[in-house]
N, C-alpha and C. Protein backbone atom coordinates (compact mmCIF):
# COMPACT_ATOMS: atom_id res chain seq x y z
N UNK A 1 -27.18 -138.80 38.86
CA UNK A 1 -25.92 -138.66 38.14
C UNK A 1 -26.26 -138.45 36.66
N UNK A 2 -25.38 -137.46 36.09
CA UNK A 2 -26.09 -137.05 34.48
C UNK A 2 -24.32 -137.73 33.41
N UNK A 3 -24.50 -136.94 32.29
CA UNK A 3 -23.52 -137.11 31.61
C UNK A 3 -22.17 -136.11 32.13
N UNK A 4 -22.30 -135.60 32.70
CA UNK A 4 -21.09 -134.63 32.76
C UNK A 4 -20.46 -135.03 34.06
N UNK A 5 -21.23 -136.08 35.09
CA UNK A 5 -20.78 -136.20 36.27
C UNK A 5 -19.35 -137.34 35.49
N UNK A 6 -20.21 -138.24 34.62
CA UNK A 6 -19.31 -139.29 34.04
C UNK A 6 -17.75 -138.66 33.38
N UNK A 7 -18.50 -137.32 32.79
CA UNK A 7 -17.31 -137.15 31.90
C UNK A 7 -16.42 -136.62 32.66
N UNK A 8 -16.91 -135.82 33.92
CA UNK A 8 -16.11 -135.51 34.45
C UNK A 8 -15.18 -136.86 35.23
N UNK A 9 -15.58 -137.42 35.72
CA UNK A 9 -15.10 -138.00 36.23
C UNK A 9 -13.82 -138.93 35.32
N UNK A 10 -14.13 -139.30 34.24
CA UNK A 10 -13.34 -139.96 33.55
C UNK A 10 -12.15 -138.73 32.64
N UNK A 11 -12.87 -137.47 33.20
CA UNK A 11 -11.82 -136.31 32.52
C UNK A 11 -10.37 -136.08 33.95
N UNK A 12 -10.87 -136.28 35.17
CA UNK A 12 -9.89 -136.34 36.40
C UNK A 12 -9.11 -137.75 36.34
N UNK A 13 -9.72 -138.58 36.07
CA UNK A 13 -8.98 -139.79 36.07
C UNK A 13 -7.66 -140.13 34.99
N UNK A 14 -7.99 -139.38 34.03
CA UNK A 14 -7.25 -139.20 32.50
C UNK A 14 -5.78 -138.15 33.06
N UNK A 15 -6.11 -137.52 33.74
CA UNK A 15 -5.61 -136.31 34.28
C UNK A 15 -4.92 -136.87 35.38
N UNK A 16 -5.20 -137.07 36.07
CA UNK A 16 -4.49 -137.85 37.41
C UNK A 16 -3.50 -139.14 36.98
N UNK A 17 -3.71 -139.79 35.81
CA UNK A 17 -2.37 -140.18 35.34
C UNK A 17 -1.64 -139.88 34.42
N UNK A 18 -2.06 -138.52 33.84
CA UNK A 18 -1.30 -138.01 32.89
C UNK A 18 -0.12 -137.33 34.08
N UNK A 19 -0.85 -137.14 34.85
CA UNK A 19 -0.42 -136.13 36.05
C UNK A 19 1.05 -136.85 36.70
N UNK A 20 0.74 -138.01 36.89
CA UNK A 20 1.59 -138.89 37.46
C UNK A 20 3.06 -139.17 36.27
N UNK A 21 2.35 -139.86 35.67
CA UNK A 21 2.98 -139.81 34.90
C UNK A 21 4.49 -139.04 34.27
N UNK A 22 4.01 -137.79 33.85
CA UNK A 22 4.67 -136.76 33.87
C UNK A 22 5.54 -136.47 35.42
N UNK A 23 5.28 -136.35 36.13
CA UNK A 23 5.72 -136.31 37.28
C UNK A 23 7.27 -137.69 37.66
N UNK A 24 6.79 -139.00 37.48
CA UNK A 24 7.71 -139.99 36.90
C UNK A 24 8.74 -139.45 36.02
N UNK A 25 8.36 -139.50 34.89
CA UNK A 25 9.14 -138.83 34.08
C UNK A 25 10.21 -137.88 33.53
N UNK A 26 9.57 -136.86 34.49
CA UNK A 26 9.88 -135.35 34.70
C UNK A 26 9.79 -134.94 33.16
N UNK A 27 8.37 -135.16 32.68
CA UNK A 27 7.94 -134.07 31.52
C UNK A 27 6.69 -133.77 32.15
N UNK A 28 7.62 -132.26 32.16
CA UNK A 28 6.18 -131.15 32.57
C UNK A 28 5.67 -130.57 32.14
N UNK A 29 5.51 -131.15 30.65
CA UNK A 29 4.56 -130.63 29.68
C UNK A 29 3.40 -131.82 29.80
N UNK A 30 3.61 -133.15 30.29
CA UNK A 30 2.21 -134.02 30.24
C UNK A 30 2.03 -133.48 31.86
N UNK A 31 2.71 -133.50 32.68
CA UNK A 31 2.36 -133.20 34.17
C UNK A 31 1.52 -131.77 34.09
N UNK A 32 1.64 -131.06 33.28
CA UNK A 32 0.93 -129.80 33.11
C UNK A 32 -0.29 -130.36 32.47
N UNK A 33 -0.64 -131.25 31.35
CA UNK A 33 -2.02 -131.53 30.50
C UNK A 33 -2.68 -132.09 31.55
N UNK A 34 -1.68 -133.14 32.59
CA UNK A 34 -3.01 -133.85 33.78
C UNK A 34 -3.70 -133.08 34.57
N UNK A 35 -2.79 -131.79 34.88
CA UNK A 35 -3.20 -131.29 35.88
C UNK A 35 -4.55 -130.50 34.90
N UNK A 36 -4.27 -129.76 33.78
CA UNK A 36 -5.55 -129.26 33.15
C UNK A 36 -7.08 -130.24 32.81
N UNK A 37 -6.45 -131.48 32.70
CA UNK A 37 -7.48 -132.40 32.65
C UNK A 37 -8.35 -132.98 33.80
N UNK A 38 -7.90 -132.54 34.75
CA UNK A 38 -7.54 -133.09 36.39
C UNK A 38 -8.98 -131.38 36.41
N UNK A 39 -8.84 -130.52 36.10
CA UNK A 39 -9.20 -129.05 36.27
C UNK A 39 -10.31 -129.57 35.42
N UNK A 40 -10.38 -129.82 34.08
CA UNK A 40 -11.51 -129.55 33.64
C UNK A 40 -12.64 -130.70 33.89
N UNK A 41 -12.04 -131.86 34.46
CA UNK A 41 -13.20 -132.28 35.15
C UNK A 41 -13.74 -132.07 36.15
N UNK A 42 -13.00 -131.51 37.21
CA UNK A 42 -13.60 -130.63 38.11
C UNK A 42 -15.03 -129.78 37.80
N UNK A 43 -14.40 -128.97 36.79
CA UNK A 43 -15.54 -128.09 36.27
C UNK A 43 -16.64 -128.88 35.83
N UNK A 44 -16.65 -129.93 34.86
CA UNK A 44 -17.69 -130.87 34.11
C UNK A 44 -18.43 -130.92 35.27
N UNK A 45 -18.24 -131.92 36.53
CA UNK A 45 -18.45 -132.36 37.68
C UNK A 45 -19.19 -131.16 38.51
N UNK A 46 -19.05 -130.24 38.21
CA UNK A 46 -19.63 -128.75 39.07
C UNK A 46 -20.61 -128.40 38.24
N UNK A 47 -20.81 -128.29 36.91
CA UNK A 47 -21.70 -128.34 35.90
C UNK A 47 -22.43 -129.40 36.07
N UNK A 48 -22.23 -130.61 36.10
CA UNK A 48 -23.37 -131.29 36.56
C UNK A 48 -24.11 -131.15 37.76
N UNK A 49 -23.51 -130.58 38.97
CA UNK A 49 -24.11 -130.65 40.15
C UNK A 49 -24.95 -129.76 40.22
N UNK A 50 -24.64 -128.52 39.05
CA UNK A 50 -25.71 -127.52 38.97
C UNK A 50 -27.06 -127.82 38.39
N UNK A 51 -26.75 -128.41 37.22
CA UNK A 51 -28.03 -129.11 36.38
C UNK A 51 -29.00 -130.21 37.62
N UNK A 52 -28.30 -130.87 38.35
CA UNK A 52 -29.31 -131.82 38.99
C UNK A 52 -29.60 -130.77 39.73
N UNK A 53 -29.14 -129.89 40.28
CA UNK A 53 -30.17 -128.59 41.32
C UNK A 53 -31.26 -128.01 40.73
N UNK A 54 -30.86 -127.92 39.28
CA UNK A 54 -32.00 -126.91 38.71
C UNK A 54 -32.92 -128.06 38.19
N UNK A 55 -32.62 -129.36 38.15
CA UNK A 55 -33.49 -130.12 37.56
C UNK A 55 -34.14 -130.46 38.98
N UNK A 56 -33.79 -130.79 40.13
CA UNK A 56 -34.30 -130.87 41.54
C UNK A 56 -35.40 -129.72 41.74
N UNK A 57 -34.64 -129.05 41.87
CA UNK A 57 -35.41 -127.40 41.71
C UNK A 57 -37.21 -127.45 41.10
N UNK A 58 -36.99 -127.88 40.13
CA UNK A 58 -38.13 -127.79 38.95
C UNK A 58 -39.00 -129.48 39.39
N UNK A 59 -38.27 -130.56 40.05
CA UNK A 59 -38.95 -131.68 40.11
C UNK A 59 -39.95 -131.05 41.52
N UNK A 60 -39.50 -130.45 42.41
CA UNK A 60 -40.13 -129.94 43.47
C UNK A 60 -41.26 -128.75 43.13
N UNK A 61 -40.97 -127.78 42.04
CA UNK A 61 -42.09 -126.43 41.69
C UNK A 61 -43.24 -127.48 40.96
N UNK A 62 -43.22 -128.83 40.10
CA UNK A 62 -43.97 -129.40 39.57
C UNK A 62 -44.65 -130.33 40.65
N UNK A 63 -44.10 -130.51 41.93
CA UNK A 63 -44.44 -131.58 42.47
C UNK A 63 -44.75 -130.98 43.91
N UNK A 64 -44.90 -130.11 44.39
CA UNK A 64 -44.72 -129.41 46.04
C UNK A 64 -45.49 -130.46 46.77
N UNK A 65 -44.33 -130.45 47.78
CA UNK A 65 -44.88 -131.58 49.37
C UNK A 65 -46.42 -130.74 49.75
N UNK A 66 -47.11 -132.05 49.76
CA UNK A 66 -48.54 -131.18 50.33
C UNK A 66 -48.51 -130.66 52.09
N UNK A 67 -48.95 -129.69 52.20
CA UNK A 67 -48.93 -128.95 53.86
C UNK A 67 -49.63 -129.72 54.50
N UNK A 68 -49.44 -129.82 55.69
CA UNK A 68 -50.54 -130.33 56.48
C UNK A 68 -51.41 -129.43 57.99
């Protein structure tokens, strides 16, 4: 888990009650910011999953399972 898994995650959570919220309310101008916040942690969260691949990636070209 890196920094962006966090941020993401705490960027959906921010979002998911802005989301609500607004929704309660019926202002769909914050029900619209959750849902974008709700979105851009998604993305954070997909950005991280890429980085641990390419960092996986590179722990394996430095390290290859020996053949037998």
């Amino acid at each position: 888990m890196n920094e962006q898994h966090i941020k993401g995650a705490a960027d959906k959570a921010k979002g998911a009650i802005k989301d609500a919220a607004g929704k309660v309310t019926g202002d769909a101008s914050l029900q619209a910011e959750g849902k974008l916040d709700k979105a851009k942690g998604a993305a954070r969260q997909a950005g991280g999953d890429a980085l641990d691949a390419v960092k996986d990636a590179a722990d394996k070209a430095e390290n290859p399972p020996m053949n037998r």
